[in-house]
N, C-alpha and C. Protein backbone atom coordinates (compact mmCIF):
# COMPACT_ATOMS: atom_id res chain seq x y z
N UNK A 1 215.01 -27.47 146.76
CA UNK A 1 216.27 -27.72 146.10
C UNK A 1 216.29 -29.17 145.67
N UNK A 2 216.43 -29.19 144.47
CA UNK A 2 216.51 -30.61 144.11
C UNK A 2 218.02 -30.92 143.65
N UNK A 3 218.07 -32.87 143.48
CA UNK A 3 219.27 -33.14 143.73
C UNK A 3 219.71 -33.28 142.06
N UNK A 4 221.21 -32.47 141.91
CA UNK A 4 221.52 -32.66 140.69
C UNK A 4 221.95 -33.62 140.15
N UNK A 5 221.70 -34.06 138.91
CA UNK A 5 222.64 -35.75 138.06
C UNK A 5 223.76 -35.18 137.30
N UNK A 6 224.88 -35.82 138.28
CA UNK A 6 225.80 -35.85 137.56
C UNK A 6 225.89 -36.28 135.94
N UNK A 7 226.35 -35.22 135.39
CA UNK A 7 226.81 -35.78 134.07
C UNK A 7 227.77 -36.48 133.90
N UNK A 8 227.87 -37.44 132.92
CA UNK A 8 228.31 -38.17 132.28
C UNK A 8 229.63 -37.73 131.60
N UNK A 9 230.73 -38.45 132.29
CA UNK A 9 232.31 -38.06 131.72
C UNK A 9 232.96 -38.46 131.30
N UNK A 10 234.15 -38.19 130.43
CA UNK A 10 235.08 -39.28 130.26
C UNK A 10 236.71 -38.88 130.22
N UNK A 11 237.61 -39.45 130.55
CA UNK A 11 238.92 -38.62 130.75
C UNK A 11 239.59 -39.14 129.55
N UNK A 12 240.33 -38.38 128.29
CA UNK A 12 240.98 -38.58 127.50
C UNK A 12 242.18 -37.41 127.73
N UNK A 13 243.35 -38.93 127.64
CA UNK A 13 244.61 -38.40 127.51
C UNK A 13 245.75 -38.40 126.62
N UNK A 14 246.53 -37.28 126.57
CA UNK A 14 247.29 -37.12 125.79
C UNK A 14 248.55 -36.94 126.24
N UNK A 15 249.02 -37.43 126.56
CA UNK A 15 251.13 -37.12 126.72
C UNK A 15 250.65 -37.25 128.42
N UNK A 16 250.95 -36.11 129.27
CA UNK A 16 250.98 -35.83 130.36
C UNK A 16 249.79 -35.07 130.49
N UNK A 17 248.84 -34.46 129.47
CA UNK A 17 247.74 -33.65 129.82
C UNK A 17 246.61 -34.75 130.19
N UNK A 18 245.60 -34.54 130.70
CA UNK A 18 244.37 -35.32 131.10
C UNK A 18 243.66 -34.52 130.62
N UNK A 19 242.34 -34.55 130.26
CA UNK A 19 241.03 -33.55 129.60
C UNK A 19 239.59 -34.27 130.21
N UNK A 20 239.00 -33.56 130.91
CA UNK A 20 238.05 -34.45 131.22
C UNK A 20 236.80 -33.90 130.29
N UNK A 21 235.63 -34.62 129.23
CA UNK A 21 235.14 -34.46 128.61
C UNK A 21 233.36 -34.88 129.10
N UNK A 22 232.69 -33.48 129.40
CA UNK A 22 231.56 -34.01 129.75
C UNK A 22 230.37 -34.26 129.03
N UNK A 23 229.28 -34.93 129.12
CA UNK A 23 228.58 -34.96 127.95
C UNK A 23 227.52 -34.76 128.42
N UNK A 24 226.79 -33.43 127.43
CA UNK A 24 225.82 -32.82 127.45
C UNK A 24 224.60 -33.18 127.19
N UNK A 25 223.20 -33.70 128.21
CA UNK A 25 222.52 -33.91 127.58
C UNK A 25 221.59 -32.84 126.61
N UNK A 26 220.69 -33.43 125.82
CA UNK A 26 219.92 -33.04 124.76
C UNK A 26 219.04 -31.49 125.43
N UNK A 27 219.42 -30.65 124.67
CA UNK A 27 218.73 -29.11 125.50
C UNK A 27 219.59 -28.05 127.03
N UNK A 28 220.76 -28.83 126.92
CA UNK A 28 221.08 -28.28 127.41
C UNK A 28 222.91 -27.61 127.35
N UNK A 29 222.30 -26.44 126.51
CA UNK A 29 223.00 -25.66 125.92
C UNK A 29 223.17 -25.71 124.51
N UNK A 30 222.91 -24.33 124.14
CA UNK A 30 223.21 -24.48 122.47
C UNK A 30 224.07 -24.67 121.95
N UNK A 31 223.99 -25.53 120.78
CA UNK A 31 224.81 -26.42 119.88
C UNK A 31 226.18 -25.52 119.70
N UNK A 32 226.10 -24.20 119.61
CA UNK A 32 227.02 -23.29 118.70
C UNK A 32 228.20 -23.89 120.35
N UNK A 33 227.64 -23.33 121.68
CA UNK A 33 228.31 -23.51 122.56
C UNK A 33 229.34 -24.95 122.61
N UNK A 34 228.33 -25.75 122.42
CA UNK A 34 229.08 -27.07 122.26
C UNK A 34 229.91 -27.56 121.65
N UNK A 35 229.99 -27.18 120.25
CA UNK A 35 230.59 -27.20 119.19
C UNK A 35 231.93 -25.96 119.93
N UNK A 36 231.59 -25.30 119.90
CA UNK A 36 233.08 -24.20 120.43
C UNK A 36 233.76 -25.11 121.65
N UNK A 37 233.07 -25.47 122.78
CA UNK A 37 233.35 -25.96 123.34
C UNK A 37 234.69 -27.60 122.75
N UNK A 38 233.96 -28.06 121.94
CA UNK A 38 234.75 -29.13 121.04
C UNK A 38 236.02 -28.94 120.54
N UNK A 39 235.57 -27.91 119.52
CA UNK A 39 236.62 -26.73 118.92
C UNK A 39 238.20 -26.68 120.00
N UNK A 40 237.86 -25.90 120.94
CA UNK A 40 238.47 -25.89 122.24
C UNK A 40 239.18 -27.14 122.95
N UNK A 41 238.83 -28.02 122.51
CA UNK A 41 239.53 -29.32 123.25
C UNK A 41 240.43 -29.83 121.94
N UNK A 42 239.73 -30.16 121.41
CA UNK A 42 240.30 -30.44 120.04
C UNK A 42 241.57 -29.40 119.65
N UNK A 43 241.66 -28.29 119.82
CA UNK A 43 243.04 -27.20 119.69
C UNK A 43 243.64 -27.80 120.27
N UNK A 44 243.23 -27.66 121.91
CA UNK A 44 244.38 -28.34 122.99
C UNK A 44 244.93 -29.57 122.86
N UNK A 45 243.88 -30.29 122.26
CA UNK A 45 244.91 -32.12 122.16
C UNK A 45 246.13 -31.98 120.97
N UNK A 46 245.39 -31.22 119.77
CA UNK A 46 246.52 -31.01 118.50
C UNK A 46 247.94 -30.22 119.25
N UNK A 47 247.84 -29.09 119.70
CA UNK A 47 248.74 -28.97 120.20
C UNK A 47 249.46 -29.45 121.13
N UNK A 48 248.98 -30.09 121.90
CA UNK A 48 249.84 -31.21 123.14
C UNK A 48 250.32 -32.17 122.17
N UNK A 49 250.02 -32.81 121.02
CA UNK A 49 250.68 -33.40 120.29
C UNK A 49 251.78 -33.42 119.50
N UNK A 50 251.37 -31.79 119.27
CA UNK A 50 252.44 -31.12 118.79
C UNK A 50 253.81 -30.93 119.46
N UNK A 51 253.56 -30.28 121.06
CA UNK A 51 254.81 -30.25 121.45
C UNK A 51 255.04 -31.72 121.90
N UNK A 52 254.77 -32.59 121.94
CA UNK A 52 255.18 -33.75 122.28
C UNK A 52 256.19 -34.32 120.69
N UNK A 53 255.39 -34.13 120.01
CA UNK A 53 256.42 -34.43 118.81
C UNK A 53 257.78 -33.75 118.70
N UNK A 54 257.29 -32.41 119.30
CA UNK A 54 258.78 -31.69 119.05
C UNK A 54 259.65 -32.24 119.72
N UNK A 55 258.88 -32.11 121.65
CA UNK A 55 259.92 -32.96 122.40
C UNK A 55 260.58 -33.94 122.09
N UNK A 56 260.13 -35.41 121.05
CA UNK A 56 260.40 -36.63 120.54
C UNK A 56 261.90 -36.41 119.51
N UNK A 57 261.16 -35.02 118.97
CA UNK A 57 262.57 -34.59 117.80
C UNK A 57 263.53 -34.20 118.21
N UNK A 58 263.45 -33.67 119.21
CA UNK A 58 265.03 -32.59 120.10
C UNK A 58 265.47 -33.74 120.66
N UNK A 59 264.83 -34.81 121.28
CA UNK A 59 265.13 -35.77 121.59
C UNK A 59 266.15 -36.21 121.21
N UNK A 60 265.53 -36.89 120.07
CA UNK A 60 266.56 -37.74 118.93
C UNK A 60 267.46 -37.02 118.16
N UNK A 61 267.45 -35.73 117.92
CA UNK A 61 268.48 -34.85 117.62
C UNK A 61 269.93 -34.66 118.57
N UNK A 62 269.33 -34.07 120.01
CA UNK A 62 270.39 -34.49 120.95
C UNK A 62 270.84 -35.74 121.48
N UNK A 63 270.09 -37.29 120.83
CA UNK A 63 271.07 -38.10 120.88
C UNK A 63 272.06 -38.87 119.71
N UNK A 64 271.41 -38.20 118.82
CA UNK A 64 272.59 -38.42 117.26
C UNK A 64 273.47 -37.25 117.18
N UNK A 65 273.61 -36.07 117.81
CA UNK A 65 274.59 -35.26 118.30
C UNK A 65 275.39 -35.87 119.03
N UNK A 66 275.23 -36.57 120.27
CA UNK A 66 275.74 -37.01 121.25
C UNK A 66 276.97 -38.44 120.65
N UNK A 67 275.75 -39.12 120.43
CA UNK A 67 276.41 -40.53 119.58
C UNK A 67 277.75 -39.96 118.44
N UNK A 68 277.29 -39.16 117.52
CA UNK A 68 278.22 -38.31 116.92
C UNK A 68 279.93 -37.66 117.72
N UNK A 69 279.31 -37.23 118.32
CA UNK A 69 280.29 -36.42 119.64
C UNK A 69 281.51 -37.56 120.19
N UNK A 70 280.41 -38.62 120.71
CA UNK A 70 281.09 -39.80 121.43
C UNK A 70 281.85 -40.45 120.31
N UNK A 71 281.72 -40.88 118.81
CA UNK A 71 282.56 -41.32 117.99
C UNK A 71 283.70 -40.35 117.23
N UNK A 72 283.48 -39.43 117.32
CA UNK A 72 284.56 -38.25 117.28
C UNK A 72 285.66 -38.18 118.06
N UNK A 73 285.04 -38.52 118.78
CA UNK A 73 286.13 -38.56 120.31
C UNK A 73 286.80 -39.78 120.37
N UNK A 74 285.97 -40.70 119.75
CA UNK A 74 286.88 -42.14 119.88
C UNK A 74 287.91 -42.50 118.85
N UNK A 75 287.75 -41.80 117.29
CA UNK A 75 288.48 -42.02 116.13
C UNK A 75 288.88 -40.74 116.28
N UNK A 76 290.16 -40.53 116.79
CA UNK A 76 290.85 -39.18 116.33
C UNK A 76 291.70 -39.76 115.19
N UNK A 77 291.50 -38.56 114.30
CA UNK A 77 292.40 -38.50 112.76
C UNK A 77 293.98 -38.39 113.06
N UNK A 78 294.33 -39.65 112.73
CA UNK A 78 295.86 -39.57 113.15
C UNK A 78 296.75 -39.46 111.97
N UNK A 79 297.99 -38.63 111.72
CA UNK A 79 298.45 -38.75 110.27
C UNK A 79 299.26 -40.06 110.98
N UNK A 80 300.04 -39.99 109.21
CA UNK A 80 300.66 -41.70 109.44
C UNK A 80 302.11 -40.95 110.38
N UNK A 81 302.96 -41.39 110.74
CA UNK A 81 304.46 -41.07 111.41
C UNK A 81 305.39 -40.75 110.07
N UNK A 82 305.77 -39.73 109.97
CA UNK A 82 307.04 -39.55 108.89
C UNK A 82 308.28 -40.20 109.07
N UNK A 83 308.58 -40.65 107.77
CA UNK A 83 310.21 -41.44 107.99
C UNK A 83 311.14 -39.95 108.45
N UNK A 84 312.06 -40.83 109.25
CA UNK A 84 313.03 -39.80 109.99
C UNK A 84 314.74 -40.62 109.78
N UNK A 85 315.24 -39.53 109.76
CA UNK A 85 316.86 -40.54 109.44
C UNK A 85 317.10 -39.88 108.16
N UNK A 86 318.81 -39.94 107.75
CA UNK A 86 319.24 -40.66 106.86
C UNK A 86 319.15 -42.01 106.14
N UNK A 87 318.45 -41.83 104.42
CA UNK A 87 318.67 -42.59 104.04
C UNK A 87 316.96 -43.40 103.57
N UNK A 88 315.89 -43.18 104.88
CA UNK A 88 314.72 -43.29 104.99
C UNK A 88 313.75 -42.32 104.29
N UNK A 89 313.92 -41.46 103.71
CA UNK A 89 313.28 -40.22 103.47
C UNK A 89 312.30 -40.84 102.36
N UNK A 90 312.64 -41.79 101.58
CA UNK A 90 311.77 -42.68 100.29
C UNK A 90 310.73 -43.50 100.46
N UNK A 91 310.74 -43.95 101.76
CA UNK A 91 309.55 -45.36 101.77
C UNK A 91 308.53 -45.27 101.98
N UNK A 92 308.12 -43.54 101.87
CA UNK A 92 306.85 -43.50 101.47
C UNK A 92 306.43 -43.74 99.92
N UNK A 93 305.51 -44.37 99.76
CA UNK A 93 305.15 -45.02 98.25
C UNK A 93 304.47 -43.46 97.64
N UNK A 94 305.37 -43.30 96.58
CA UNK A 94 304.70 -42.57 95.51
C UNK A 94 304.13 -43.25 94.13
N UNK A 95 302.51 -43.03 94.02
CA UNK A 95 301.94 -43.47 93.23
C UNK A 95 302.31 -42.93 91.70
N UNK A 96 303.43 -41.65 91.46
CA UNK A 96 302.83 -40.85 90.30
C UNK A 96 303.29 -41.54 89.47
N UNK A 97 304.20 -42.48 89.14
CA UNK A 97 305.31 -43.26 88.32
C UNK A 97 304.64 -44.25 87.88
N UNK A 98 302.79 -44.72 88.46
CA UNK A 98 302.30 -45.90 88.15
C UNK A 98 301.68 -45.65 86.35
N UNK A 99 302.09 -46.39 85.65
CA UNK A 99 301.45 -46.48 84.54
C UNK A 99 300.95 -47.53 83.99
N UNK A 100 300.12 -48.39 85.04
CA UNK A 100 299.14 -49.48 84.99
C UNK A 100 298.72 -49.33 86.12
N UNK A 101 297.17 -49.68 85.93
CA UNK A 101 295.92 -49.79 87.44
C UNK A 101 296.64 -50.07 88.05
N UNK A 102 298.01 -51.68 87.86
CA UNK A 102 298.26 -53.02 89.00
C UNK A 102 299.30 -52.26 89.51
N UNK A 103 299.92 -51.11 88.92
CA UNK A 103 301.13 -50.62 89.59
C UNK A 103 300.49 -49.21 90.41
N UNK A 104 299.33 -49.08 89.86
CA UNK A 104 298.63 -47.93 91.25
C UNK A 104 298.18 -48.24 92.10
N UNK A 105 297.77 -50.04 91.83
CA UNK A 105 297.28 -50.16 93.00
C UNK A 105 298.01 -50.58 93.90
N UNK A 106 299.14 -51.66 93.40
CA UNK A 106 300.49 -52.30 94.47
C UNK A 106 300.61 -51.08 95.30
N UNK A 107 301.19 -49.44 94.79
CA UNK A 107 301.20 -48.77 95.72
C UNK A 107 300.52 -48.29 96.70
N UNK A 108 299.08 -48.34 96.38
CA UNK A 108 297.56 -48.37 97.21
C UNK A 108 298.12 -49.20 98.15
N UNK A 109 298.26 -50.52 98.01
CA UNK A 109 298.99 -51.56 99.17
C UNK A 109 299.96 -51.37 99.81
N UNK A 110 300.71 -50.76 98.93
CA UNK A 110 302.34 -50.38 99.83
C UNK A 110 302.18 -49.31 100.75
N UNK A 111 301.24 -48.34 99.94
CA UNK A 111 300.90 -46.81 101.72
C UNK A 111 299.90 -47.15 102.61
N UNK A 112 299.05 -48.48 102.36
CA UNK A 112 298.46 -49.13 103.49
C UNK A 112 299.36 -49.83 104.70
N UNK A 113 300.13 -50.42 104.00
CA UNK A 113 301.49 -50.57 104.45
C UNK A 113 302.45 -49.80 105.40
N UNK A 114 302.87 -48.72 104.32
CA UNK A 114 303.44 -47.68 105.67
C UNK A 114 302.96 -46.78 106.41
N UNK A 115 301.22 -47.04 106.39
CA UNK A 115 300.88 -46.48 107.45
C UNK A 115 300.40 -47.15 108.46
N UNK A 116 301.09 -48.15 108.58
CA UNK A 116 300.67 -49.01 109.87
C UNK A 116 300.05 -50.19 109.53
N UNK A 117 299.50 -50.32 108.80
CA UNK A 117 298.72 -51.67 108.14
C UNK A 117 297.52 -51.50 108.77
N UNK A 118 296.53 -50.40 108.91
CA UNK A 118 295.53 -50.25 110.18
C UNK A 118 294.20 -51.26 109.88
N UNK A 119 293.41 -52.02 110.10
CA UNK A 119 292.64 -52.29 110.25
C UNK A 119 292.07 -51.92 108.97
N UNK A 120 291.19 -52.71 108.31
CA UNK A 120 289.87 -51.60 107.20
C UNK A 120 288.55 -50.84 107.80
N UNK A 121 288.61 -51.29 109.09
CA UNK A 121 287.15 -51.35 109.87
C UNK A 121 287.54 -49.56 110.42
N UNK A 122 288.66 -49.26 110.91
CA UNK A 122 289.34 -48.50 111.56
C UNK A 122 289.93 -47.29 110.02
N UNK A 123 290.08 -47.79 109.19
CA UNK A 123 290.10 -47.28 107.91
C UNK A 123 288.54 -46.72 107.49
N UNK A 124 287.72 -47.67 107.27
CA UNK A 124 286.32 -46.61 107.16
C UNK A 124 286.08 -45.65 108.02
N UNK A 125 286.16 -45.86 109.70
CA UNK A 125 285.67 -44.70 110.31
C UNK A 125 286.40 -43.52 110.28
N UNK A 126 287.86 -43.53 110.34
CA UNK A 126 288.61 -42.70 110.16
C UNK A 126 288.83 -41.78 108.46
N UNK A 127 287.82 -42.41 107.44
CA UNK A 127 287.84 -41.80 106.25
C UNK A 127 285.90 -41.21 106.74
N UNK A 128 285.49 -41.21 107.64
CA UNK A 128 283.77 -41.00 107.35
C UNK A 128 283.85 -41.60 106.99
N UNK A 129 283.35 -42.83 106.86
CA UNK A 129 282.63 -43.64 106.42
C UNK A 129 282.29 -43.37 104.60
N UNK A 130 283.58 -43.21 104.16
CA UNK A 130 283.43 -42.41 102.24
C UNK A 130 283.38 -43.93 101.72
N UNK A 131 283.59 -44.60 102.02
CA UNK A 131 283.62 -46.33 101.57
C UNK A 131 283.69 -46.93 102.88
N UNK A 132 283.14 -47.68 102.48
CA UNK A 132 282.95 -49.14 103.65
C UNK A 132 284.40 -49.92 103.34
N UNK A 133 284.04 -50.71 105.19
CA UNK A 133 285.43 -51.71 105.57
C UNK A 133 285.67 -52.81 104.03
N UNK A 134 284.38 -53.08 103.92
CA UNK A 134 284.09 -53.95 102.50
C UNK A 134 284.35 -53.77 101.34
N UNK A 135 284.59 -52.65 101.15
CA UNK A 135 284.84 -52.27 99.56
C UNK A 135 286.42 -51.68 99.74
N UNK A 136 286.74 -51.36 100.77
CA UNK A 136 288.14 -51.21 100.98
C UNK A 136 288.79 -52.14 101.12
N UNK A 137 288.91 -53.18 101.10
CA UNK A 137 289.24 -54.89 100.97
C UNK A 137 289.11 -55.12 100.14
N UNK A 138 288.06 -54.62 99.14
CA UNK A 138 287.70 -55.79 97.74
C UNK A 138 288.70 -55.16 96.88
N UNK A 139 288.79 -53.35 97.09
CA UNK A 139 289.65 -52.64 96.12
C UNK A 139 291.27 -52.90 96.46
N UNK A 140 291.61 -53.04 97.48
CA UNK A 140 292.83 -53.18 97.69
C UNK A 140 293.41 -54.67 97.88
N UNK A 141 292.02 -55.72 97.57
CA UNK A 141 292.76 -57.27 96.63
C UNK A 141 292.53 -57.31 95.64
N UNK A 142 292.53 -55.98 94.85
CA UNK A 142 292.33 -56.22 93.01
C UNK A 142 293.68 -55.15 92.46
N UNK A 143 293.77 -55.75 91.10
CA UNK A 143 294.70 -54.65 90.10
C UNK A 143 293.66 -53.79 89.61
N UNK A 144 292.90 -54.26 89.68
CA UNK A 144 291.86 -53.16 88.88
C UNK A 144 291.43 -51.81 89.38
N UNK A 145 291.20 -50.92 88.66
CA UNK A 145 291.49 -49.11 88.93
C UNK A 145 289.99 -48.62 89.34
N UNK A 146 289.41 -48.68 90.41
CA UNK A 146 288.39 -48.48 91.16
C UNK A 146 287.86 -47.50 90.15
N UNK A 147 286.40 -47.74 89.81
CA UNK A 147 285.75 -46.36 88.92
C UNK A 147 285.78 -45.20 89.90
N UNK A 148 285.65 -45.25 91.10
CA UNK A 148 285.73 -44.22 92.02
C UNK A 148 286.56 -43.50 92.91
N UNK A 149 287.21 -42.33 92.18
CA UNK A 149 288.65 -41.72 92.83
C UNK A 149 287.57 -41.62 94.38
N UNK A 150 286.84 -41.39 94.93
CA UNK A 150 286.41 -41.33 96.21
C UNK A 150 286.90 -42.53 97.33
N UNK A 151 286.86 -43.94 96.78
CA UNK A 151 287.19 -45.04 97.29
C UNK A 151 288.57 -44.66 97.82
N UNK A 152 289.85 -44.08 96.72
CA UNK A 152 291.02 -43.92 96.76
C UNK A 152 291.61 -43.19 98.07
N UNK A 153 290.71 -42.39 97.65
CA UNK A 153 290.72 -40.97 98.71
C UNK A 153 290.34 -41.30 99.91
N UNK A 154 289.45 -42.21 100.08
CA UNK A 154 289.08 -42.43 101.65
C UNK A 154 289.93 -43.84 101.91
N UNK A 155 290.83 -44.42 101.19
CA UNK A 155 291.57 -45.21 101.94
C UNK A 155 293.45 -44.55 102.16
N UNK A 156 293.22 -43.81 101.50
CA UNK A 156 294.68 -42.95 101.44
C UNK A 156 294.11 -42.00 103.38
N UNK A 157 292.86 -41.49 103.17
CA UNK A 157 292.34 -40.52 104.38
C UNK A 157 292.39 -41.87 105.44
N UNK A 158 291.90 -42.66 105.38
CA UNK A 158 292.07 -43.71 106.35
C UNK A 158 293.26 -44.42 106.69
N UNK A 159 294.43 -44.25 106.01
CA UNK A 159 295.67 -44.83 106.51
C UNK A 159 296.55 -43.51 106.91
N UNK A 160 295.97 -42.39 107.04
CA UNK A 160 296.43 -41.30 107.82
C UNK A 160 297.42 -40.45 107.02
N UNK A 161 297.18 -40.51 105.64
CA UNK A 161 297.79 -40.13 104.50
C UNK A 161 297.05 -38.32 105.01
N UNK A 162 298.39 -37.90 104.36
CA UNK A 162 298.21 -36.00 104.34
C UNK A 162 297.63 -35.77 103.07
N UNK A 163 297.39 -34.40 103.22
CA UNK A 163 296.91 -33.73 101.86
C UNK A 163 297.76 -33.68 100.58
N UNK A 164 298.77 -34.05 101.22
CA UNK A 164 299.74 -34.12 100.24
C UNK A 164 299.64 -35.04 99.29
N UNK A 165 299.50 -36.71 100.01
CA UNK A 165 299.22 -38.07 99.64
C UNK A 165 298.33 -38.11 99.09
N UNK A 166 297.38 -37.70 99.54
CA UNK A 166 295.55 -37.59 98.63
C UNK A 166 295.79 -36.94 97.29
N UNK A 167 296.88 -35.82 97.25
CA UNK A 167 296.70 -35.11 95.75
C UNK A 167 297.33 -36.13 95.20
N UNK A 168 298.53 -36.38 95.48
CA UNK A 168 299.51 -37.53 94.68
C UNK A 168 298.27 -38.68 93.65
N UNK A 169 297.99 -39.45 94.89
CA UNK A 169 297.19 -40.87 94.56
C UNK A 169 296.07 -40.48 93.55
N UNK A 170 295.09 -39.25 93.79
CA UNK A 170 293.99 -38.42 92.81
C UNK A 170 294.39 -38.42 91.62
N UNK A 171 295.86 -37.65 91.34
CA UNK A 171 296.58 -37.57 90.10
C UNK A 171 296.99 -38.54 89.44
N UNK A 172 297.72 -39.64 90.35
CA UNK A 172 297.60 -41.02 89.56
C UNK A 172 296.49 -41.94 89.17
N UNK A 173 295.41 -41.86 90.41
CA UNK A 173 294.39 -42.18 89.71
C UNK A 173 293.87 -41.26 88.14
N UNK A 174 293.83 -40.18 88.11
CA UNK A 174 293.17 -39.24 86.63
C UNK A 174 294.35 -39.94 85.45
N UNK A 175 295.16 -40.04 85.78
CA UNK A 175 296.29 -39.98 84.51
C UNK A 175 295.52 -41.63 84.19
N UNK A 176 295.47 -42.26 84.83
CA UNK A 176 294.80 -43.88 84.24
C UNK A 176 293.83 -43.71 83.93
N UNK A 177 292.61 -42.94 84.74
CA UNK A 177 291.33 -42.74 84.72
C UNK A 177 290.78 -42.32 82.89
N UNK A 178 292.02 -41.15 82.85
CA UNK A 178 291.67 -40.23 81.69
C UNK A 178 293.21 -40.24 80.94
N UNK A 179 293.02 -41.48 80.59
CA UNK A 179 294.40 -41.62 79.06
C UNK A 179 294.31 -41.02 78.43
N UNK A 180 293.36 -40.03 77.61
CA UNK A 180 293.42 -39.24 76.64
C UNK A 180 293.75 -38.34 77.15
N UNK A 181 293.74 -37.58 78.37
CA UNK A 181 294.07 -36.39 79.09
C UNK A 181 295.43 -36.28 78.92
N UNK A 182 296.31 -37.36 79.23
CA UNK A 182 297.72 -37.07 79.86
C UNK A 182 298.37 -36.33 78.85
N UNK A 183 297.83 -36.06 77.35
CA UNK A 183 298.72 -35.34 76.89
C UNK A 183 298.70 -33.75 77.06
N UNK A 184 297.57 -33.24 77.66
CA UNK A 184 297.26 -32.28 77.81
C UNK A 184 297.74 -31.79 79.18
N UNK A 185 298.38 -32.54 80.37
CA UNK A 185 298.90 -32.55 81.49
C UNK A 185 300.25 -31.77 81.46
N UNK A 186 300.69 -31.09 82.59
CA UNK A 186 301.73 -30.31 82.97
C UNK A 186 302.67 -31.17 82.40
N UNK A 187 304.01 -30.85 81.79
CA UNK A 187 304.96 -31.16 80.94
C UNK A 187 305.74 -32.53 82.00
N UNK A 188 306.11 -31.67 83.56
CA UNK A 188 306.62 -32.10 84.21
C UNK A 188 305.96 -33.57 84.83
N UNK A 189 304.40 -33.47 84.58
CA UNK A 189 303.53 -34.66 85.31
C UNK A 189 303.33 -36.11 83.69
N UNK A 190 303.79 -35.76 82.71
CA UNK A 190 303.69 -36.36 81.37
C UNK A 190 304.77 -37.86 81.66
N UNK A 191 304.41 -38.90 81.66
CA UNK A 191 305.45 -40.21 81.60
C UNK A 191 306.26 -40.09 80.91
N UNK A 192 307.74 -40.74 80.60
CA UNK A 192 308.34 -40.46 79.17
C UNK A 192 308.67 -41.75 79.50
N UNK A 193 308.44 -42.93 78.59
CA UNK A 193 309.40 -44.40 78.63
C UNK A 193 308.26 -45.05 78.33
């Protein structure tokens, strides 16, 4: 009985798997074997890679769910408080009467106004994020008529304006937006003066 030589090894790892890889000397065993043999390791590492990637993705999926979840929970959509009383029923700003940008937008200011004066920072998250804290500041220190009824809409949605308010402000924005339109507009929605 003679004494055997260890072959020659090497451990390559992947994630949590270990593979120990031995190396064959010359004649011993045919190539086809070896090669399958290769074949065979080589499957196993691609796939340990594989589910490791997946793991990496569910990962990061369940923590931008989570993160998601947790800011949901922190910005609840609050409407603004309705005037109550005699006499109060008006001071909510209606935009439809504006027939200049500077008078759609003063009112843009005035329902920022009666809805608390909230923050802009607190205004983006509470609109999704449809415009930034930044551009909701720049639009609401100008007369000028935002090219984007979206801007409008997410600062009317961010000062806790109803569906109601959003159609209002939309409509005053289109009637400026689209001067040639207004003659084609409901009789009752047409300016006269």
């Amino acid at each position: 009985m003679g004494i055997q030589r260890a072959r020659p090894t090497a451990i390559v790892s992947s994630g949590s798997q270990n593979f120990v890889l031995q190396a064959y000397p010359a004649g011993s065993g045919s190539p086809d074997d070896i090669l399958k043999m290769s074949r065979e390791i080589l499957t196993r590492l691609v796939l340990v890679e594989a589910e490791r990637d997946a793991a990496r993705q569910a990962e990061a999926e369940a923590q931008a769910a989570l993160a998601e979840l947790r800011e949901k929970e922190r910005i609840r959509v609050r409407r603004a408080l309705p005037d109550v009383g005699a006499g109060y029923e008006g001071l909510r700003p209606d935009p439809r009467n504006a027939s200049t940008s500077a008078e759609l937008m003063g009112a843009l200011r005035r329902f920022r106004t009666w809805g608390g004066n909230p923050s802009f920072r607190s205004m983006a998250l509470r609109s999704g994020r449809r415009a930034g804290a930044s551009t909701m500041c720049t639009v609401l220190g100008s007369d000028e008529l935002p090219a984007r009824l979206d801007v409008i809409d997410a600062i009317i949605e961010g000062c806790g304006g109803s569906d109601e308010d959003r159609a209002r402000f939309a409509t005053a924005w289109r009637m400026l937006a689209l001067p040639d339109q207004a003659e084609y507009a409901a009789p009752d929605l047409v300016r006269h003066g």
